[in-house]
C-alpha atoms as a PDB file:
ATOM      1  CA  UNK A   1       0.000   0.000   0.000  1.00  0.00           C
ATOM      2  CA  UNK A   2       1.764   3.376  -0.383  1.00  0.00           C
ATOM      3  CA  UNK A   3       2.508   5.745   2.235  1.00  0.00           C
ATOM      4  CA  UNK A   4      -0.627   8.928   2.839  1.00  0.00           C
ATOM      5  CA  UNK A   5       0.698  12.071   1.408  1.00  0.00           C
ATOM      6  CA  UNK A   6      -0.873  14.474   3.468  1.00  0.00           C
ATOM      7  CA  UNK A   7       0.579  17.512   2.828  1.00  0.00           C
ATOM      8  CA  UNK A   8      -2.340  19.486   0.166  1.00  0.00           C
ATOM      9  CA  UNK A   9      -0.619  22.664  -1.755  1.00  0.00           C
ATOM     10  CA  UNK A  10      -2.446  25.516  -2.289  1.00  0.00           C
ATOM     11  CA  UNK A  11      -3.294  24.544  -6.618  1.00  0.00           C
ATOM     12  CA  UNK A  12      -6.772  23.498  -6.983  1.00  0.00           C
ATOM     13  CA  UNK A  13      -5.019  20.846  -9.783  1.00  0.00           C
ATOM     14  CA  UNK A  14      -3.714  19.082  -6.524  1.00  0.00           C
ATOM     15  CA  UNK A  15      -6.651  19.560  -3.778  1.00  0.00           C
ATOM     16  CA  UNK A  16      -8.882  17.773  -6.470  1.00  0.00           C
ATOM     17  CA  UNK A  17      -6.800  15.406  -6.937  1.00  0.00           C
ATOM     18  CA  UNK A  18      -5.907  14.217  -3.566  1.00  0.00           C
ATOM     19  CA  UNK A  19     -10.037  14.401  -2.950  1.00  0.00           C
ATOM     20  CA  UNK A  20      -9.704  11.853  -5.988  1.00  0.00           C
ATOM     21  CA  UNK A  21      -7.367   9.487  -4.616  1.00  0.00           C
ATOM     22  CA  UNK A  22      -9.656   9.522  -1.347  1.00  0.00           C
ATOM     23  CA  UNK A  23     -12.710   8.648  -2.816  1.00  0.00           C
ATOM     24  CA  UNK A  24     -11.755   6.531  -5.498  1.00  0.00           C
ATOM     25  CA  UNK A  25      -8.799   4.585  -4.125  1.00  0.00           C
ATOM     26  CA  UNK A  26      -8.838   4.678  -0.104  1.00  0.00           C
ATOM     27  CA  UNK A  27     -12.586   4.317   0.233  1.00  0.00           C
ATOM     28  CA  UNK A  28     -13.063   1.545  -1.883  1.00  0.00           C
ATOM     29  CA  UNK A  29      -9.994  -0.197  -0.098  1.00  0.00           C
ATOM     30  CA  UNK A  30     -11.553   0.517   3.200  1.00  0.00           C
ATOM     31  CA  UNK A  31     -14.583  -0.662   1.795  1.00  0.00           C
ATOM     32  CA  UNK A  32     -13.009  -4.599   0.338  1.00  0.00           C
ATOM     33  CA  UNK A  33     -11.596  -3.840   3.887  1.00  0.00           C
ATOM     34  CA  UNK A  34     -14.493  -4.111   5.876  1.00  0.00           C
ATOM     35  CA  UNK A  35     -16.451  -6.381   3.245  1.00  0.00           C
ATOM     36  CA  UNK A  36     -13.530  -9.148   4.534  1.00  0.00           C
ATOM     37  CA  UNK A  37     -13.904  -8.519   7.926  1.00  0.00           C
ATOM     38  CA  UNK A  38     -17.810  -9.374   8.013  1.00  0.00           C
ATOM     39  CA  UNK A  39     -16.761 -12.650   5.723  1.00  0.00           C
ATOM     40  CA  UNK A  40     -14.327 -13.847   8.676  1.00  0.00           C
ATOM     41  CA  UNK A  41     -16.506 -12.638  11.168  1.00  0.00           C
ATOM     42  CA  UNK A  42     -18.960 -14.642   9.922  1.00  0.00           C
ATOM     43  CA  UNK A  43     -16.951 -17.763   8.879  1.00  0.00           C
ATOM     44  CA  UNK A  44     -16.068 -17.802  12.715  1.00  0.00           C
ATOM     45  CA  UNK A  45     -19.730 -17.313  13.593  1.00  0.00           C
ATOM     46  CA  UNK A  46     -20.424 -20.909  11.875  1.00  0.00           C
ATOM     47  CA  UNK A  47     -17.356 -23.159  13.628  1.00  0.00           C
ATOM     48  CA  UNK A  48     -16.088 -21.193  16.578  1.00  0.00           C
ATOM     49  CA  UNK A  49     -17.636 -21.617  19.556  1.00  0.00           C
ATOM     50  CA  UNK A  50     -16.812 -20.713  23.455  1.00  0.00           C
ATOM     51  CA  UNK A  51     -14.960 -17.343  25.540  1.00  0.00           C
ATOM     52  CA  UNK A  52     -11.907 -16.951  22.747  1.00  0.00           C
ATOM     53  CA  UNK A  53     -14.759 -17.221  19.839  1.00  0.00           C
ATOM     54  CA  UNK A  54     -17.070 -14.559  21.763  1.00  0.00           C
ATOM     55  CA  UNK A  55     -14.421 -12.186  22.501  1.00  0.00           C
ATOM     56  CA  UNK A  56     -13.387 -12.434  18.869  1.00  0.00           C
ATOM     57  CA  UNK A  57     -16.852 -11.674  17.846  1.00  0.00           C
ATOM     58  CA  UNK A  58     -17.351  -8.613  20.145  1.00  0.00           C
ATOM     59  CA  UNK A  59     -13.578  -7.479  18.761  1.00  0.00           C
ATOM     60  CA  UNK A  60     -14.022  -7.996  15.053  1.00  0.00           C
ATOM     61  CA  UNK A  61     -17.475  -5.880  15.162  1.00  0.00           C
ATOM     62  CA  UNK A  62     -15.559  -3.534  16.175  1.00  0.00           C
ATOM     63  CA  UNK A  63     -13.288  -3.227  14.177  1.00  0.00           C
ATOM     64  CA  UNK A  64     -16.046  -3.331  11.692  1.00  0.00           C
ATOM     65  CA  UNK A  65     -17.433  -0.399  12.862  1.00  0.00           C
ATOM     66  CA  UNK A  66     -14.301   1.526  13.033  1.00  0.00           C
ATOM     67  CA  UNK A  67     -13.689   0.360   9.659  1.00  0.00           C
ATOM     68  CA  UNK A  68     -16.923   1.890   8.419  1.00  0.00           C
ATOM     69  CA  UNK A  69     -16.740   5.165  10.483  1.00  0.00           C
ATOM     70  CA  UNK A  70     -13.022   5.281   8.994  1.00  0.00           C
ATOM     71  CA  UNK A  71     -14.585   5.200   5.310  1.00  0.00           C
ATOM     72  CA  UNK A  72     -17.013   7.886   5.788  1.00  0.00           C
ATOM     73  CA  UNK A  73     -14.702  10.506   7.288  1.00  0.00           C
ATOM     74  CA  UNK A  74     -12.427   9.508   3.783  1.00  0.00           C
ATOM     75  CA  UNK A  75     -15.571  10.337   1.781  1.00  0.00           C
ATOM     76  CA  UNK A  76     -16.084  13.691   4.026  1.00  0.00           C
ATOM     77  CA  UNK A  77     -12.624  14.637   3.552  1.00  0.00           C
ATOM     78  CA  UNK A  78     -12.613  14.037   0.108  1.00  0.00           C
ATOM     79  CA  UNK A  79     -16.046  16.337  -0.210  1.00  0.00           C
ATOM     80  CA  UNK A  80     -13.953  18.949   1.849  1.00  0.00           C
ATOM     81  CA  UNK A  81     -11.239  19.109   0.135  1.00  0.00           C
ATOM     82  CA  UNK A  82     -13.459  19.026  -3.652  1.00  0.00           C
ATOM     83  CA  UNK A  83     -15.128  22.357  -1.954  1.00  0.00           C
ATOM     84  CA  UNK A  84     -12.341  24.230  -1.379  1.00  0.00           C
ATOM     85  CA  UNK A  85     -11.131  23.535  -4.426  1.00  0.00           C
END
């Protein structure tokens, strides 16, 4: 994956494009991201049973949910940055 370049000049050119790369790159990643998380979380659901296979349920929906929350402040950031270009 390469590195976040997070430093925006001031040329409209540039702002768009970095609101690009968010939306159509990152968020889709984050996106498969999450999509693969539910599969294993779900997997585990069917064959996994007792204290490890709860905790690992109650962990992995969270980091489903962080996952998603993650995703929509790329989108939001990517509408930022498209206004002020």
């Amino acid at each position: 994956m390469k590195s976040l370049d997070t430093k925006v000049e001031g040329d409209p050119a540039r702002v768009t494009s970095a609101a690009t790369w968010l939306r159509g790159t990152l968020a889709p990643n984050l996106q498969m991201a999450a999509e693969d998380q539910q599969d294993a979380r779900t997997k585990a659901r069917g064959c996994w049973e007792g204290e490890a296979a709860s905790s690992y349920q109650n962990f992995a929906g969270s980091l489903l949910l962080a996952t998603d929350k993650h995703e929509d402040r790329v989108k939001r950031a990517a509408t930022s940055l498209d206004q002020y270009a």
